[in-house]
Protein backbone atom coordinates (compact mmCIF):
# COMPACT_ATOMS: atom_id res chain seq x y z
CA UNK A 1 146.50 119.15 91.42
CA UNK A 2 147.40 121.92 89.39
CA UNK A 3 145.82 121.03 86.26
CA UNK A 4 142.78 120.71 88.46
CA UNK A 5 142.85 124.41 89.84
CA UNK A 6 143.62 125.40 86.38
CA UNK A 7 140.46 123.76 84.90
CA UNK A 8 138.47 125.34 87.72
CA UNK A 9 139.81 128.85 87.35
CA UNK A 10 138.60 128.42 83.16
CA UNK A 11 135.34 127.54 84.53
CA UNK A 12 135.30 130.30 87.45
CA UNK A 13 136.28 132.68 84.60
CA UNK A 14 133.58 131.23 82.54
CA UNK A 15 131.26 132.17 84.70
CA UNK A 16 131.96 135.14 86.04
CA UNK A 17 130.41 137.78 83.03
CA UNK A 18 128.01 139.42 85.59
CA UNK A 19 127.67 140.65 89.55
CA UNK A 20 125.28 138.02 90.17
CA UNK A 21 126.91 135.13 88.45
CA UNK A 22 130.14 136.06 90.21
CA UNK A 23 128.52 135.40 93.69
CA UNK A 24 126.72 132.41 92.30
CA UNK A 25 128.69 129.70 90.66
CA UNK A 26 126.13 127.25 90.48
CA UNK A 27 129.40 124.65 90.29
CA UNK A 28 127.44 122.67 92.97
CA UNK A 29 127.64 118.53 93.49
CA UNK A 30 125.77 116.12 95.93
CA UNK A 31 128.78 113.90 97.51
CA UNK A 32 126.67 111.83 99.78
CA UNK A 33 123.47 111.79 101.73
CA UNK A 34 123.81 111.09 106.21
CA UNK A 35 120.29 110.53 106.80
CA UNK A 36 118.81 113.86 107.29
CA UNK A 37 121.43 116.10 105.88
CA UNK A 38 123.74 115.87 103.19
CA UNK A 39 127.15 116.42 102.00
CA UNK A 40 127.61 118.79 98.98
CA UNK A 41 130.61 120.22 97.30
CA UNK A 42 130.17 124.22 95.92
CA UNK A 43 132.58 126.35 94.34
CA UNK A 44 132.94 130.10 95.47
CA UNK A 45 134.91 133.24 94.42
CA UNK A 46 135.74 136.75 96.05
CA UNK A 47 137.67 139.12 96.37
CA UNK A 48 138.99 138.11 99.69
CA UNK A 49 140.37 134.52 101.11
CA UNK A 50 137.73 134.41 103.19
CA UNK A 51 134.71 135.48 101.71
CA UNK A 52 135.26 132.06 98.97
CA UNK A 53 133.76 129.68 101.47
CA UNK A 54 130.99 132.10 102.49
CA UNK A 55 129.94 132.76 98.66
CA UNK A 56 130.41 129.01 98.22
CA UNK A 57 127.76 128.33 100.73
CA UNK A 58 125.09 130.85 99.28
CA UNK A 59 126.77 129.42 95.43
CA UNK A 60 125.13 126.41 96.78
CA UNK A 61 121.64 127.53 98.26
CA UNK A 62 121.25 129.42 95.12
CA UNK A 63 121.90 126.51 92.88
CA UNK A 64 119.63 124.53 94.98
CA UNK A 65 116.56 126.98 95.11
CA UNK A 66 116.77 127.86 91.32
CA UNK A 67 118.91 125.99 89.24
CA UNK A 68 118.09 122.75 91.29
CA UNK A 69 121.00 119.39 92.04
CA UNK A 70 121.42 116.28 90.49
CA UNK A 71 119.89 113.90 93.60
CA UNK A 72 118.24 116.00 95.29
CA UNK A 73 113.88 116.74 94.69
CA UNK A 74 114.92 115.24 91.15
CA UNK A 75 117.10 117.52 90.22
CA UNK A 76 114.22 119.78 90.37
CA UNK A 77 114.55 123.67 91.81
CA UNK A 78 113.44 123.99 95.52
CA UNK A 79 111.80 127.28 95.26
CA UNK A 80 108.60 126.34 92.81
CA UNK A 81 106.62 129.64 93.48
CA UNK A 82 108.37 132.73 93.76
CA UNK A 83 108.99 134.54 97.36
CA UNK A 84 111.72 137.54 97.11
CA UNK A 85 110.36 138.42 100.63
CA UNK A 86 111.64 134.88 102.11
CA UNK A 87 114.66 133.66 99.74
CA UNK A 88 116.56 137.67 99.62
CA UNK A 89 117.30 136.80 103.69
CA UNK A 90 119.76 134.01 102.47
CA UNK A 91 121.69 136.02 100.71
CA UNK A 92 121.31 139.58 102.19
CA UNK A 93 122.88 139.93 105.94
CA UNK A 94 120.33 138.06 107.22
CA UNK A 95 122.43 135.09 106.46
CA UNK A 96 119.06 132.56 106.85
CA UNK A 97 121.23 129.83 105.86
CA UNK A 98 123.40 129.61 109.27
CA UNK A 99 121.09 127.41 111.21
CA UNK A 100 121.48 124.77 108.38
CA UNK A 101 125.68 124.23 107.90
CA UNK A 102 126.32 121.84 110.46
CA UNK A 103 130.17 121.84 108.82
CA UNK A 104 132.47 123.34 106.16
CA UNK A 105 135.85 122.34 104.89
CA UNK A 106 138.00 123.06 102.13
CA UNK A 107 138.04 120.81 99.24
CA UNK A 108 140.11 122.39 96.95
CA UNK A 109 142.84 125.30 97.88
CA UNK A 110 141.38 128.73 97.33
CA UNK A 111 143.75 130.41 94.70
CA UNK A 112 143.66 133.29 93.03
CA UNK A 113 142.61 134.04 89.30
CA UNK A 114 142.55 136.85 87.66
CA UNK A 115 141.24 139.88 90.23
CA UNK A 116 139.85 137.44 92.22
CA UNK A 117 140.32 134.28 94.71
CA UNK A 118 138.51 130.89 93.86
CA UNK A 119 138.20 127.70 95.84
CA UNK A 120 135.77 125.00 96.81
CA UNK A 121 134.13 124.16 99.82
CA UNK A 122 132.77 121.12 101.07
CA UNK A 123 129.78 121.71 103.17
CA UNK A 124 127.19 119.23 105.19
CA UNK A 125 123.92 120.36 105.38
CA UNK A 126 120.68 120.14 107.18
CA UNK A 127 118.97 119.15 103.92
CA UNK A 128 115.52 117.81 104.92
CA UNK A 129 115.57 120.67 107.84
CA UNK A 130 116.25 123.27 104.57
CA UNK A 131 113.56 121.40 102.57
CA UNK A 132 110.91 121.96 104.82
CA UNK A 133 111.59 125.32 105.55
CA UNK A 134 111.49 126.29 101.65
CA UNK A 135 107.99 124.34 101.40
CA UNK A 136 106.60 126.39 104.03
CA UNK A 137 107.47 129.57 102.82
CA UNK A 138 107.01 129.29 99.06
CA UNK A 139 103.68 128.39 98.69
CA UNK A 140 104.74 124.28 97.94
CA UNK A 141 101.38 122.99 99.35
CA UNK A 142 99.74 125.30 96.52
CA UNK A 143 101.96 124.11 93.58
CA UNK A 144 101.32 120.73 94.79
CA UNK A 145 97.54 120.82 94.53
CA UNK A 146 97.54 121.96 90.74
CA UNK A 147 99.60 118.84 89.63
CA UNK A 148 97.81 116.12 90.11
CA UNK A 149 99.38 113.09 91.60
CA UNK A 150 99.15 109.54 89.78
CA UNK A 151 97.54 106.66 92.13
CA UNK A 152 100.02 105.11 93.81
CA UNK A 153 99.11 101.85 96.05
CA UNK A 154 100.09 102.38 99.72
CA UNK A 155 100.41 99.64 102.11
CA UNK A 156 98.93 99.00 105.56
CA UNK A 157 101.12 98.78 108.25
CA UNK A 158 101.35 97.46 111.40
CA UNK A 159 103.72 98.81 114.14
CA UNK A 160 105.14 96.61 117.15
CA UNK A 161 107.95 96.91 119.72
CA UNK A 162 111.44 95.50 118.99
CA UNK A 163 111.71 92.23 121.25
CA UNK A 164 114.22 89.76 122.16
CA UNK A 165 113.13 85.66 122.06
CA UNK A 166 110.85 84.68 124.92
CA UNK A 167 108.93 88.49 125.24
CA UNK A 168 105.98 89.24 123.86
CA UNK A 169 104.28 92.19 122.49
CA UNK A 170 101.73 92.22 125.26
CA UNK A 171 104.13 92.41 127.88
CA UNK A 172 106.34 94.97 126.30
CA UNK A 173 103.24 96.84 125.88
CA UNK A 174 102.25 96.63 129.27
CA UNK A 175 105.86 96.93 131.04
CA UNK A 176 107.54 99.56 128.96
CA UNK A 177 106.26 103.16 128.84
CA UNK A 178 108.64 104.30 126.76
CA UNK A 179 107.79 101.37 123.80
CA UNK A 180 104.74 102.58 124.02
CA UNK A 181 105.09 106.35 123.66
CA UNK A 182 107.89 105.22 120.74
CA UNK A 183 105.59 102.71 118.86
CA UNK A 184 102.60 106.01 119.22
CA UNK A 185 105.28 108.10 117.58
CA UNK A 186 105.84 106.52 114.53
CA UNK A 187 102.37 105.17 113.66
CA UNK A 188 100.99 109.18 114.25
CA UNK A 189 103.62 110.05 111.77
CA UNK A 190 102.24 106.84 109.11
CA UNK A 191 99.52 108.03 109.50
CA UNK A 192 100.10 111.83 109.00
CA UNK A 193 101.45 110.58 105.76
CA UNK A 194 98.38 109.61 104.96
CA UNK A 195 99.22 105.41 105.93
CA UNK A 196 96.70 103.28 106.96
CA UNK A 197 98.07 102.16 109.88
CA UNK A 198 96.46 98.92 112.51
CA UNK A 199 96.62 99.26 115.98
CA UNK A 200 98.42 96.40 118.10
CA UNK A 201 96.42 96.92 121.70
CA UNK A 202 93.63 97.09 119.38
CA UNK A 203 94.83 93.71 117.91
CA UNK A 204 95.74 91.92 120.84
CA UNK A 205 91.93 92.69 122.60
CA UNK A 206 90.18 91.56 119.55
CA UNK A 207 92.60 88.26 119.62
CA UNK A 208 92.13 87.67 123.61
CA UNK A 209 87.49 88.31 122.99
CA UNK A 210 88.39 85.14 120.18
CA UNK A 211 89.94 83.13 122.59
CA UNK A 212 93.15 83.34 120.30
CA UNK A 213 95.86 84.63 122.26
CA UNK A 214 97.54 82.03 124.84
CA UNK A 215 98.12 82.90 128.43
CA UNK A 216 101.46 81.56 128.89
CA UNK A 217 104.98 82.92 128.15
CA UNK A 218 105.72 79.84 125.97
CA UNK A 219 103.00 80.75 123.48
CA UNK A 220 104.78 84.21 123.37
CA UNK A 221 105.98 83.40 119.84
CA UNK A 222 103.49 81.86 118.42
CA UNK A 223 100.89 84.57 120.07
CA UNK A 224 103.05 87.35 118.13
CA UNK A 225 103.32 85.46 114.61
CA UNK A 226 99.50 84.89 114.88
CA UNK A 227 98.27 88.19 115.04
CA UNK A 228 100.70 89.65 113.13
CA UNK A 229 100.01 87.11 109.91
CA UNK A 230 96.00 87.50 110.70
CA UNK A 231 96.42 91.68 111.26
CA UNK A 232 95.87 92.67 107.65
CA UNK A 233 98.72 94.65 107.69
CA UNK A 234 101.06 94.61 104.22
CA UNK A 235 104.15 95.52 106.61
CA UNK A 236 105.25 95.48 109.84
CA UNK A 237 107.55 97.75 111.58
CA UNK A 238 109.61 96.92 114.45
CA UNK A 239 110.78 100.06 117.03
CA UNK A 240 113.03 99.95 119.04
CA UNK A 241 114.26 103.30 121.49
CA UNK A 242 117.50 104.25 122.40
CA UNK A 243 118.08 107.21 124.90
CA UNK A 244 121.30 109.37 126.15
CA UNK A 245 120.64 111.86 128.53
CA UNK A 246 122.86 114.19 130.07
CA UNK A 247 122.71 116.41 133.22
CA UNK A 248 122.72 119.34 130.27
CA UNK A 249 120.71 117.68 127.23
CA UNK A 250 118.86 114.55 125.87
CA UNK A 251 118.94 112.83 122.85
CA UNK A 252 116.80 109.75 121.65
CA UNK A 253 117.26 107.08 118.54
CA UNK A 254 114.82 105.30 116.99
CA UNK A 255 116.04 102.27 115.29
CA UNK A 256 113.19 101.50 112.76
CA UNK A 257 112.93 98.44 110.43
CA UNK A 258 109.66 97.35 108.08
CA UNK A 259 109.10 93.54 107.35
CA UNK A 260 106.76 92.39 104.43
CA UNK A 261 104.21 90.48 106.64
CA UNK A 262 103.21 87.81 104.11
CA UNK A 263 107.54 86.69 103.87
CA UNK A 264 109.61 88.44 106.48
CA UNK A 265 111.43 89.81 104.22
CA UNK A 266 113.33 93.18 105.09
CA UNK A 267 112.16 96.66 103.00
CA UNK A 268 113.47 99.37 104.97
CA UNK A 269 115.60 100.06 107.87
CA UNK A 270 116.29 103.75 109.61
CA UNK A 271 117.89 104.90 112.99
CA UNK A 272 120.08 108.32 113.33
CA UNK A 273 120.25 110.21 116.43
CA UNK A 274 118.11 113.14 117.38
CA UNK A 275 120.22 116.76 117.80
CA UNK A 276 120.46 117.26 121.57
CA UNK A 277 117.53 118.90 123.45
CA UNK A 278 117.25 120.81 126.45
CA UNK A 279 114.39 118.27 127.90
CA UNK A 280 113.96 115.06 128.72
CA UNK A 281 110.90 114.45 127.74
CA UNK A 282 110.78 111.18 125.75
CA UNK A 283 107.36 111.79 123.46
CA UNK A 284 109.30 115.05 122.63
CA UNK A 285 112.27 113.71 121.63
CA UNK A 286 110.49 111.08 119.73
CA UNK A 287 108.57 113.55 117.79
CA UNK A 288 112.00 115.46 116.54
CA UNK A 289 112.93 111.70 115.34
CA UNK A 290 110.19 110.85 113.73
CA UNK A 291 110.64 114.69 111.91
CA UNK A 292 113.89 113.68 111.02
CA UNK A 293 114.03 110.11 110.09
CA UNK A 294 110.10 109.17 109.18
CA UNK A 295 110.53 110.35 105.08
CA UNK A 296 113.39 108.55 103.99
CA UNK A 297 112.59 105.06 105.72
CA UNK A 298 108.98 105.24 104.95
CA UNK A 299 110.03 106.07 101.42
CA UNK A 300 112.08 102.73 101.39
CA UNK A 301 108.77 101.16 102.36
CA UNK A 302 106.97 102.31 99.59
CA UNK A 303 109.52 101.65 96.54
CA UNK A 304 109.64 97.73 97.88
CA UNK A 305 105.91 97.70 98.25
CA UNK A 306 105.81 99.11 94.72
CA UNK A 307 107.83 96.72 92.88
CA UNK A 308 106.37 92.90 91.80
CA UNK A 309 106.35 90.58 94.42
CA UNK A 310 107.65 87.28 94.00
CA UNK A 311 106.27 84.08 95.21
CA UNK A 312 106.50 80.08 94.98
CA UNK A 313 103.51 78.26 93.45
CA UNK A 314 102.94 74.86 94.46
CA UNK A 315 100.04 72.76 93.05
CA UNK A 316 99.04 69.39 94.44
CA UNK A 317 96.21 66.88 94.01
CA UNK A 318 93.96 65.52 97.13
CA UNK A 319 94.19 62.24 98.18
CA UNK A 320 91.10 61.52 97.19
CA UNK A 321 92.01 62.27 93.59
CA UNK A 322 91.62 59.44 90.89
CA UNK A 323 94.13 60.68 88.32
CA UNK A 324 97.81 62.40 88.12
CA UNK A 325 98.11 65.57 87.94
CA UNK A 326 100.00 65.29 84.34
CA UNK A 327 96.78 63.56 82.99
CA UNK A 328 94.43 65.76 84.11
CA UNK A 329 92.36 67.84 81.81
CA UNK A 330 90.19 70.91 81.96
CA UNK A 331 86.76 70.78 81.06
CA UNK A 332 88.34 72.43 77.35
CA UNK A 333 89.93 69.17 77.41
CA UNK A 334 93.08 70.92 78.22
CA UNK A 335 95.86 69.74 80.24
CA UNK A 336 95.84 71.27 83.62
CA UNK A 337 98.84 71.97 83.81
CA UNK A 338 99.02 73.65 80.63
CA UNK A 339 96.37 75.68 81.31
CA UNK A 340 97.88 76.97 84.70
CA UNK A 341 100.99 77.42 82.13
CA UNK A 342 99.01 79.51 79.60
CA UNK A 343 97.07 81.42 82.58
CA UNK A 344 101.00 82.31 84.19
CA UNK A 345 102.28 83.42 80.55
CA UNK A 346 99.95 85.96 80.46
CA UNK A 347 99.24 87.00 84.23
CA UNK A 348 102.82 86.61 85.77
CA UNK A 349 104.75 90.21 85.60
CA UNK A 350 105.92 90.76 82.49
CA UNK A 351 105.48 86.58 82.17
CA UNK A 352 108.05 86.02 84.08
CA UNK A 353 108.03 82.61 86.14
CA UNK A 354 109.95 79.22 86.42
CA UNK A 355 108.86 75.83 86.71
CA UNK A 356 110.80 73.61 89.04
CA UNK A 357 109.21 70.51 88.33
CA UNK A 358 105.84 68.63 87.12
CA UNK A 359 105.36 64.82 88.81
CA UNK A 360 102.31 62.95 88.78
CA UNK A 361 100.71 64.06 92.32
CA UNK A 362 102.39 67.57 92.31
CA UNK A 363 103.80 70.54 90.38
CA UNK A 364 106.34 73.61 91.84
CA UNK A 365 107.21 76.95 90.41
CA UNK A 366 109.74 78.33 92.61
CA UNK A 367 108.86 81.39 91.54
CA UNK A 368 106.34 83.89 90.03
CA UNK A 369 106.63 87.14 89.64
CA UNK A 370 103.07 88.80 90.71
CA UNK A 371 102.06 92.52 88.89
CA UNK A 372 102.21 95.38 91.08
CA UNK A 373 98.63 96.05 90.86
CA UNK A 374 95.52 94.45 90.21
CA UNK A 375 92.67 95.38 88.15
CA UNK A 376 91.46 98.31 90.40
CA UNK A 377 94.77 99.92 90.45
CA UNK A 378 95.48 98.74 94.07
CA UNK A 379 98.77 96.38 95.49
CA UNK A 380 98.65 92.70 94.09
CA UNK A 381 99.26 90.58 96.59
CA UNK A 382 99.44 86.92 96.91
CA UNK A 383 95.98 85.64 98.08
CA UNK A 384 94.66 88.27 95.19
CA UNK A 385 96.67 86.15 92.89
CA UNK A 386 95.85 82.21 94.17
CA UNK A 387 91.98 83.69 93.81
CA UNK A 388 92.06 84.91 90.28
CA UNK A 389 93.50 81.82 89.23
CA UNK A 390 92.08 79.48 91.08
CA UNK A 391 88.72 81.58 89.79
CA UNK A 392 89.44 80.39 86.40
CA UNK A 393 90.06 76.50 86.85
CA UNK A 394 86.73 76.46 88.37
CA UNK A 395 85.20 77.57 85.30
CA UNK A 396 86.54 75.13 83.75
CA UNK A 397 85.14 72.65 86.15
CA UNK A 398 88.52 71.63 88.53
CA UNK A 399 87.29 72.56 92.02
CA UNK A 400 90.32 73.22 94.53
CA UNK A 401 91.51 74.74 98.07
CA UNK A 402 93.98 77.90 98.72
CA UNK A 403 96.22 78.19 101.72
CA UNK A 404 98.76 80.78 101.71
CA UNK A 405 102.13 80.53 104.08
CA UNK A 406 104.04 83.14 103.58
CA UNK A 407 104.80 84.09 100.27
CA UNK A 408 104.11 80.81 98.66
CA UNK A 409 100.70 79.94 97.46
CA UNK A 410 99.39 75.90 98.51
CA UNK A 411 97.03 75.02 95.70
CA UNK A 412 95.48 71.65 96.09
CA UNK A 413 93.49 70.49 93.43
CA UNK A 414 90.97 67.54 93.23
CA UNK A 415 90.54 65.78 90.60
């Protein structure tokens, strides 16, 4: 421990030439991230005991405005435009930065060095709360506009009510107020992200003017699988509210979690509580949820829906067929099953596939790996894929039907 608070006095020392530099260490570290706020550690020096931990906190918003932190905006400075007018009233008496320490503790003893004490503090703070703040006040939106942004594809989304076996969406729908007002919540803020987002009411009419949707609470399951597979949706996101209310205060969760429609597979989960409010008012309390917990799970979203998808190809032959599907031959006089080879080597991400087996009547690759975008720069997906290649065996004259379950692509061929 004492070689430790050795080292940091040489640093302290270090950087301590000038008035400024003395308040502002800029020996700042990101320990961990707790949802919306975050845990950093900041050194701080004065001439007093207890002015360390107060210089380590503005050490801290000063490294984070101009210097910038490893993890957080990229490592990139907060403050892109300058705004003496807003950014002097953290530092002056003002003390702007109060409303965003939810806790400090000492990390390592304060000692003193030289003329002057030195410790660090470790402080949790109301990051995103912070971030936003800064963006309104420095001009962000502006800085922004002049850089523009590279095309990124965004997925649709679908969002539903969490339910237990035997319920359906309907009924939640039509039983639960607060579902409702939840589920409203977090598709206004998809969509004020600029998320195309489907409606479910809106889904469930259009399935019950087809004649799709079942009336009976058996077909619950089925009813829900249906429309959520036929939607159009990329992802869907199950909600699902929690409240605690006081005689004093309320507070609400939202427990959040996104499912790849086409697989089921998880991309994103997200609950945290709300701060306590003086109202009870659930579309309220929803709203500062949404505030707080939206970015970081939709975020989640969009990394997964950006990465290669991967999905099983399995290619039989009719039973109509004459031949085996290892004889066949493309109208090249190429095998088939070469050609479907050749066509994967070079359309597969990056090439990458594996062939589980080739038999007479049928042929498996457990998996494919799928590019992240087609031609026009939007998300790949699986029926995108069957098409294009089932495109190019018919032209070269072997005709064939597509069904898609999931993520795995049913490619019968007849020959």
């Amino acid at each position: 421990m004492n070689k430790i608070v050795n080292i940091l006095g040489i640093l302290l020392l270090l950087f301590t030439t000038s008035a400024k530099a003395q308040e502002y260490l800029q020996i700042v570290s990101l320990e961990a991230e707790k949802g919306a706020n975050a845990v950093f550690s900041s050194a701080g020096t004065a001439d007093s005991k207890k002015g360390v931990e107060t210089n380590a906190i503005k050490s801290l918003i000063y490294t984070l405005f101009f210097q910038g932190v490893e993890g957080v905006n990229d490592g990139k400075p907060l403050v892109s435009k300058p705004n003496e007018a807003y950014t002097n009233t953290f530092f002056n008496n003002q003390a702007r930065y109060t409303p965003y320490i939810v806790s400090t503790e000492e990390a390592v003893k304060t000692t003193k060095v030289g003329g002057h004490f030195q410790g660090t503090t470790r402080i949790t703070l109301r990051l995103r709360q912070l971030i936003n703040d800064v963006r309104k006040n420095t001009h962000y939106e502006e800085t922004v506009a002049e850089t523009p942004n590279p095309r990124h594809p965004k997925p649709t989304i679908i969002v539903v009510p969490y339910k237990k076996t035997g319920e359906s969406f309907q009924a939640i729908l039509e039983n639960d107020s607060d579902s409702r007002i939840a589920i409203s919540a977090v598709q206004k803020g998809l969509e004020a992200c600029d998320i195309k987002t489907i409606d479910l009411q809106g889904r469930i009419d259009a399935m019950h003017r087809r004649g799709q949707y079942e009336e009976n609470a058996g077909a619950a399951e089925s009813n829900d699988k249906q429309l959520l597979m036929s939607s159009g949706a990329d992802v869907y996101v199950t909600v699902d509210l929690m409240k605690d209310y006081t005689a004093e205060d309320a507070r609400v969760a939202l427990v959040m979690k996104a499912y790849e429609t086409a697989s089921g597979t998880i991309w994103a989960s997200e609950d945290g509580w709300t701060n306590r409010f003086r109202t009870t008012n659930t579309e309220a309390l929803c709203s500062y949820a949404i505030k707080d917990h939206l970015p970081a799970f939709l975020e989640q979203i969009i990394k997964n829906f950006s990465l290669p998808a991967r999905i099983v190809l399995q290619i039989s032959i009719s039973e109509n067929s004459a031949g085996s599907l290892q004889d066949a031959c493309c109208s090249n006089g190429e095998r088939i099953v070469d050609f479907i080879q050749n066509w994967l080597d070079r359309n597969a991400h990056d090439g990458d596939y594996h062939i589980q087996g080739i038999m007479d009547e049928s042929a498996i690759f457990d998996y494919v790996m799928i590019p992240k975008q087609d031609k026009e720069g939007y998300k790949m997906t699986s029926s995108k894929f069957a098409k294009a290649l089932n495109d190019q065996l018919k032209a070269q004259d072997v005709s064939g039907t597509i069904r898609i379950d999931g993520n795995t692509i049913l490619l019968m061929l007849d020959l």
